[in-house]
C-alpha atoms as a PDB file:
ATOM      1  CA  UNK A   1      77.119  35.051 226.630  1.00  0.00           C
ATOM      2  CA  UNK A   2      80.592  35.467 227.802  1.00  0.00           C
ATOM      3  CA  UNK A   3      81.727  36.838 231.319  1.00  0.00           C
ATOM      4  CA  UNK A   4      83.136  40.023 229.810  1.00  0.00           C
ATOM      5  CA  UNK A   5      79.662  41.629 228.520  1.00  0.00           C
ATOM      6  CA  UNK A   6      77.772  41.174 225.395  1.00  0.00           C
ATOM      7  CA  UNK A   7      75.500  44.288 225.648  1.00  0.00           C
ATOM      8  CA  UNK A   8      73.640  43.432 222.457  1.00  0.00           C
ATOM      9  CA  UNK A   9      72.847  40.054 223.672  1.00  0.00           C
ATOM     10  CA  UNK A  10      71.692  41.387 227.267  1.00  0.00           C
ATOM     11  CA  UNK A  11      70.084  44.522 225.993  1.00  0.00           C
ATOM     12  CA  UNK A  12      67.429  42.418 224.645  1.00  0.00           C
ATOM     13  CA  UNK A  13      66.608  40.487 227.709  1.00  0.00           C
ATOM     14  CA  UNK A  14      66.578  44.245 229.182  1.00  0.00           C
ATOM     15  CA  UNK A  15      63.872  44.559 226.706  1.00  0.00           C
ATOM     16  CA  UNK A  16      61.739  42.194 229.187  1.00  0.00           C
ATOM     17  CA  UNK A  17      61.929  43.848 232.167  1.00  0.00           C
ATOM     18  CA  UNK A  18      58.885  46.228 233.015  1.00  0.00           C
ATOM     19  CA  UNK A  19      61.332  48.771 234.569  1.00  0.00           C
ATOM     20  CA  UNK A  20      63.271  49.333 231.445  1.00  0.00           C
ATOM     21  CA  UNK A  21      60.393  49.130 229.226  1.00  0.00           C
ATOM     22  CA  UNK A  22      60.615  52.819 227.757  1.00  0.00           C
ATOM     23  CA  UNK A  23      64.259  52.614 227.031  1.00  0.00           C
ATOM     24  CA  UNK A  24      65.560  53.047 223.368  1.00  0.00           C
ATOM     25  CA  UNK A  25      67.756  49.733 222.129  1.00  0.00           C
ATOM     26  CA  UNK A  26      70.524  52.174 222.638  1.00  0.00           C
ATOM     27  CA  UNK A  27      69.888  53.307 225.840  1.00  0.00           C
ATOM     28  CA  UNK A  28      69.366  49.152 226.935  1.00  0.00           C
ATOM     29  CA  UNK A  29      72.657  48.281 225.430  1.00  0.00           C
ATOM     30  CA  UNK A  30      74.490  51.191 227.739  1.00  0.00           C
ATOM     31  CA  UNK A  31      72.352  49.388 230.680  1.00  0.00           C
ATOM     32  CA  UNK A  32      73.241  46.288 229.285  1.00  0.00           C
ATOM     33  CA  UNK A  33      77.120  47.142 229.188  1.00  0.00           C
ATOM     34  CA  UNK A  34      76.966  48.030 232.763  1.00  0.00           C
ATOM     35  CA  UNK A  35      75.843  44.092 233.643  1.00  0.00           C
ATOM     36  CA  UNK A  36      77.877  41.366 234.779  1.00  0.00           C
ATOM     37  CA  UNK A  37      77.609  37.484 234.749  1.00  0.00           C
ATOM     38  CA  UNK A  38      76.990  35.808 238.014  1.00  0.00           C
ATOM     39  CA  UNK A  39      77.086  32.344 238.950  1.00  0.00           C
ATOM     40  CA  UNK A  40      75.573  30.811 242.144  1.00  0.00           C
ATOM     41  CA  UNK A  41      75.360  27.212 243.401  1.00  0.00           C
ATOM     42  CA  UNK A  42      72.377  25.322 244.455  1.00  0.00           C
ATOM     43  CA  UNK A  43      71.171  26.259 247.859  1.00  0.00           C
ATOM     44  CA  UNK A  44      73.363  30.133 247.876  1.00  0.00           C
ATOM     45  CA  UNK A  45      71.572  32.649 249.357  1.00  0.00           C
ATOM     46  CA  UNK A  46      72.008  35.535 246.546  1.00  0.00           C
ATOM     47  CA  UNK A  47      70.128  37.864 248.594  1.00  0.00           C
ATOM     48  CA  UNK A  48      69.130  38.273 252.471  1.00  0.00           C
ATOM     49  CA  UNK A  49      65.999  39.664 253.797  1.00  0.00           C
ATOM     50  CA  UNK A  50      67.069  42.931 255.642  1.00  0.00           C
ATOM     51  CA  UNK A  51      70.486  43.579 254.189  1.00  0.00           C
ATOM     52  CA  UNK A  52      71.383  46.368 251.807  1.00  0.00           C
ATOM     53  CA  UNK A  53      70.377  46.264 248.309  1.00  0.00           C
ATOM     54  CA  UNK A  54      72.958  47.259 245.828  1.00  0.00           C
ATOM     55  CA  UNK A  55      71.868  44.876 242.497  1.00  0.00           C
ATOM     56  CA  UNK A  56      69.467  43.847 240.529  1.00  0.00           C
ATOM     57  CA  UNK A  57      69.319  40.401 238.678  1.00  0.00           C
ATOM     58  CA  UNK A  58      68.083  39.067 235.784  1.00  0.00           C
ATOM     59  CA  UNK A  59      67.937  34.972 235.868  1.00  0.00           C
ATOM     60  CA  UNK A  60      69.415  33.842 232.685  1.00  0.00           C
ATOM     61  CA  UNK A  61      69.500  30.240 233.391  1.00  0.00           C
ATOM     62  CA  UNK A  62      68.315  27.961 236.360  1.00  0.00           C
ATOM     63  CA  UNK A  63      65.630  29.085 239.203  1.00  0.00           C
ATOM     64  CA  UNK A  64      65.254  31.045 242.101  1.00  0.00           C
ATOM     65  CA  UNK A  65      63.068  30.567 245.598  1.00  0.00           C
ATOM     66  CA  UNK A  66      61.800  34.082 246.945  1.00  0.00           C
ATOM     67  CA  UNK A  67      61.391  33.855 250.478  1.00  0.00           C
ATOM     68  CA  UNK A  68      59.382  36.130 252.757  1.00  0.00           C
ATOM     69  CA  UNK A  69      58.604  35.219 256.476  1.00  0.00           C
ATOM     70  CA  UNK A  70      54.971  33.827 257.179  1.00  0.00           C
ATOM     71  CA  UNK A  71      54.625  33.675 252.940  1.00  0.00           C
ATOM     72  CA  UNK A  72      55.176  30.519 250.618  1.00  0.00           C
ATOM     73  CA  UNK A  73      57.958  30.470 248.662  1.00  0.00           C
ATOM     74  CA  UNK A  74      57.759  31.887 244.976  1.00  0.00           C
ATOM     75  CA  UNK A  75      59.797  30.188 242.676  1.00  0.00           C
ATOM     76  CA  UNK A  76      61.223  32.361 239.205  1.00  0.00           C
ATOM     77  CA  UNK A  77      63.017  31.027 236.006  1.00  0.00           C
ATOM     78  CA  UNK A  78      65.020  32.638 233.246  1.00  0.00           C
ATOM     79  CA  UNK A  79      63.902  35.920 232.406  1.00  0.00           C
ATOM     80  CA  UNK A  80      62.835  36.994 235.578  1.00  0.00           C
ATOM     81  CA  UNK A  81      64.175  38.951 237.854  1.00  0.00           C
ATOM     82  CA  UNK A  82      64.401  40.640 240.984  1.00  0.00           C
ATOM     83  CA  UNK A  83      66.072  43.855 243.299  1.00  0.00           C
ATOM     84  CA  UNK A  84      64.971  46.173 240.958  1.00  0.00           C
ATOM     85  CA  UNK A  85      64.150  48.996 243.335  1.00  0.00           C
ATOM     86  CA  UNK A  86      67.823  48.656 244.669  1.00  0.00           C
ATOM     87  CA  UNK A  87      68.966  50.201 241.390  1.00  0.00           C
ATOM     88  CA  UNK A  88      67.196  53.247 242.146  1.00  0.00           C
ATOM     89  CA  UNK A  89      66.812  53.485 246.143  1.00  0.00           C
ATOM     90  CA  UNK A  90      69.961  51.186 247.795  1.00  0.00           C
ATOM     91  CA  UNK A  91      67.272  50.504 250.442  1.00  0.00           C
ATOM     92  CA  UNK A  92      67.048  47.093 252.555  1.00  0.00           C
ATOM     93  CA  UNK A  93      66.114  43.503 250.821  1.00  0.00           C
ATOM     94  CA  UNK A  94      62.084  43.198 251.075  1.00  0.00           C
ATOM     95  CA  UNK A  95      63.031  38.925 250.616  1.00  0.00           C
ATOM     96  CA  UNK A  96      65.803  36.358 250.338  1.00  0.00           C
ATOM     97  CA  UNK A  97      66.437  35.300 247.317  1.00  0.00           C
ATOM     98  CA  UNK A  98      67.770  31.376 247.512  1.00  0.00           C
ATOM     99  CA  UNK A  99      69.539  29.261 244.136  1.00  0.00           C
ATOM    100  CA  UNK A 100      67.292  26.693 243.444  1.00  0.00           C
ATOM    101  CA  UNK A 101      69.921  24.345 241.830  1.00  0.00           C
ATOM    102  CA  UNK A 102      72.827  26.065 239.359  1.00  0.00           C
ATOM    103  CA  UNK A 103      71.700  29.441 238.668  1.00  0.00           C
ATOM    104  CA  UNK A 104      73.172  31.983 235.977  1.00  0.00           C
ATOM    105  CA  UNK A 105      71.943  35.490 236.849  1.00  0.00           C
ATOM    106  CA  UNK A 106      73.032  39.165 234.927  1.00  0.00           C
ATOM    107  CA  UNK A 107      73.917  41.134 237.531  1.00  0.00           C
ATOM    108  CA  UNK A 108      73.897  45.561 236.856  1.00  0.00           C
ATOM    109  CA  UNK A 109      75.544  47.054 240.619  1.00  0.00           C
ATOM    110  CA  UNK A 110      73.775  50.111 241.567  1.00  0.00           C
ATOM    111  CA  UNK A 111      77.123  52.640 241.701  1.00  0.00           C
ATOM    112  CA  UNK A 112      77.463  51.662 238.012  1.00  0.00           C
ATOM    113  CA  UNK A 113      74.111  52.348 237.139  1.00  0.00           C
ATOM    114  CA  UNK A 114      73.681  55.666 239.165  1.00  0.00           C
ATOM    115  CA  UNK A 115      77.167  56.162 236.777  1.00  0.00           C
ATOM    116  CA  UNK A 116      75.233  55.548 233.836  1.00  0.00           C
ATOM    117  CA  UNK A 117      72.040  57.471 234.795  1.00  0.00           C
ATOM    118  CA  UNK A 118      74.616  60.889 235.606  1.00  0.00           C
ATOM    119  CA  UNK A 119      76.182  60.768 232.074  1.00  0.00           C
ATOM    120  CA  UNK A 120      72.693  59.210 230.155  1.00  0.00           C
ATOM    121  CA  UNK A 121      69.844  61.466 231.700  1.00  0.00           C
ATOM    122  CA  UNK A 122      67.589  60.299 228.829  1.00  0.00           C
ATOM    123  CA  UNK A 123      67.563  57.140 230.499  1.00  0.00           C
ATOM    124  CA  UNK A 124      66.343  59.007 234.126  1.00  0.00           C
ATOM    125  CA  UNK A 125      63.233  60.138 232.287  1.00  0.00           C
ATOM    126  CA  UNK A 126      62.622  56.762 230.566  1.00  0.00           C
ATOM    127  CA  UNK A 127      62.775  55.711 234.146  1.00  0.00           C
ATOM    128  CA  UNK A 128      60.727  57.915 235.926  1.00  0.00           C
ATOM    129  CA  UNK A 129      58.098  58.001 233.347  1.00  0.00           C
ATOM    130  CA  UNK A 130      57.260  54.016 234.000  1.00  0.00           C
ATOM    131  CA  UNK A 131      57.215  54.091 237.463  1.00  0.00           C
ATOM    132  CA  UNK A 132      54.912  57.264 237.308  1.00  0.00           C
ATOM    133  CA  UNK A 133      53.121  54.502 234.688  1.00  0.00           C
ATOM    134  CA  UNK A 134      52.984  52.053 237.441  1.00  0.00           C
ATOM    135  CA  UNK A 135      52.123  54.350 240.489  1.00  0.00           C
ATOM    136  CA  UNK A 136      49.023  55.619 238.213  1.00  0.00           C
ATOM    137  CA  UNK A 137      47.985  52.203 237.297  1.00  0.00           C
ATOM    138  CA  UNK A 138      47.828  51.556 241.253  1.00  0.00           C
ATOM    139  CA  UNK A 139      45.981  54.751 242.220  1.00  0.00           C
ATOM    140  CA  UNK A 140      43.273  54.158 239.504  1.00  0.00           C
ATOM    141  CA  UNK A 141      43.244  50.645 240.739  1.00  0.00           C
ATOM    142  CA  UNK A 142      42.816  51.383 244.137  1.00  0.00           C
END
C-alpha cells in the first residue's frame, strides 16, 4: 500500500475493526481515505501512558507491546489495533504502546476524522449505534 492512501485497500482492513463494523464499504473507504502510513522502529514508543490521544492505529505489519503499570505486557500483530476511543473522545492514553521490532501501522488523526464525521453524519450513527451495541452487551453482561 503506498504512503499516499489506497482507501480501497485500507477500507477493507477497516472492515475488521469492531468500531467500524456498521459502516457501508463506502462510508470505510471515506474513513479509509482519511488514514495515513506510519512507520516506527523497534523499541519506539508510538504511544505514552497519560498523554493526549489524537490517533488510532491499525498494525499492518510487525507487532506491538501494550504496556500498563502493575499488568503484563500484551503483545498485538497485523490487524489489530489500538486508540480507538481517541477518535471519538481526544482523552488521555489508558497504555503505552511500544514497537516490538519494525512496525507498519495505518494511522486516521482525530481532527480529520471529526472532519469526516461533520460532512458524513451517516457515519456518526453507524458509530453510535455499535458502541450503544457494546455498552448493551456489557449491561446485560453485568
Amino acid at each position: 500500500m503506498s504512503d499516499a492512501g489506497d482507501a480501497s485497500g485500507w477500507a477493507n482492513v477497516l472492515a475488521g475493526v469492531p468500531l467500524f463494523a456498521g459502516l457501508s464499504r463506502r462510508h470505510l473507504r471515506q474513513v479509509a481515505g482519511t488514514g495515513r502510513i506510519a512507520r516506527f522502529d523497534n523499541g519506539t514508543a508510538i504511544v505514552r501512558s497519560g498523554d493526549p490521544g489524537d490517533t488510532f492505529y491499525v498494525i499492518l505489519d510487525g507487532e506491538v507491546s501494550i504496556r500498563r503499570r502493575g499488568v503484563s505486557a500484551i503483545p498485538l500483530g497485523m490487524g489489530s489495533y489500538f486508540g480507538e476511543m481517541a477518535l471519538l473522545d481526544g482523552g488521555a492514553r489508558s497504555a503505552s504502546v511500544v514497537a516490538a521490532g519494525q512496525v507498519t501501522c495505518l494511522t486516521i488523526k482525530r481532527p480529520r476524522f471529526l472532519k469526516l464525521l461533520r460532512s458524513e453524519p451517516a457515519i456518526s450513527v453507524a458509530l453510535l449505534a455499535e458502541l450503544a451495541g457494546r455498552l448493551r452487551t456489557i449491561q446485560s453482561s453485568a
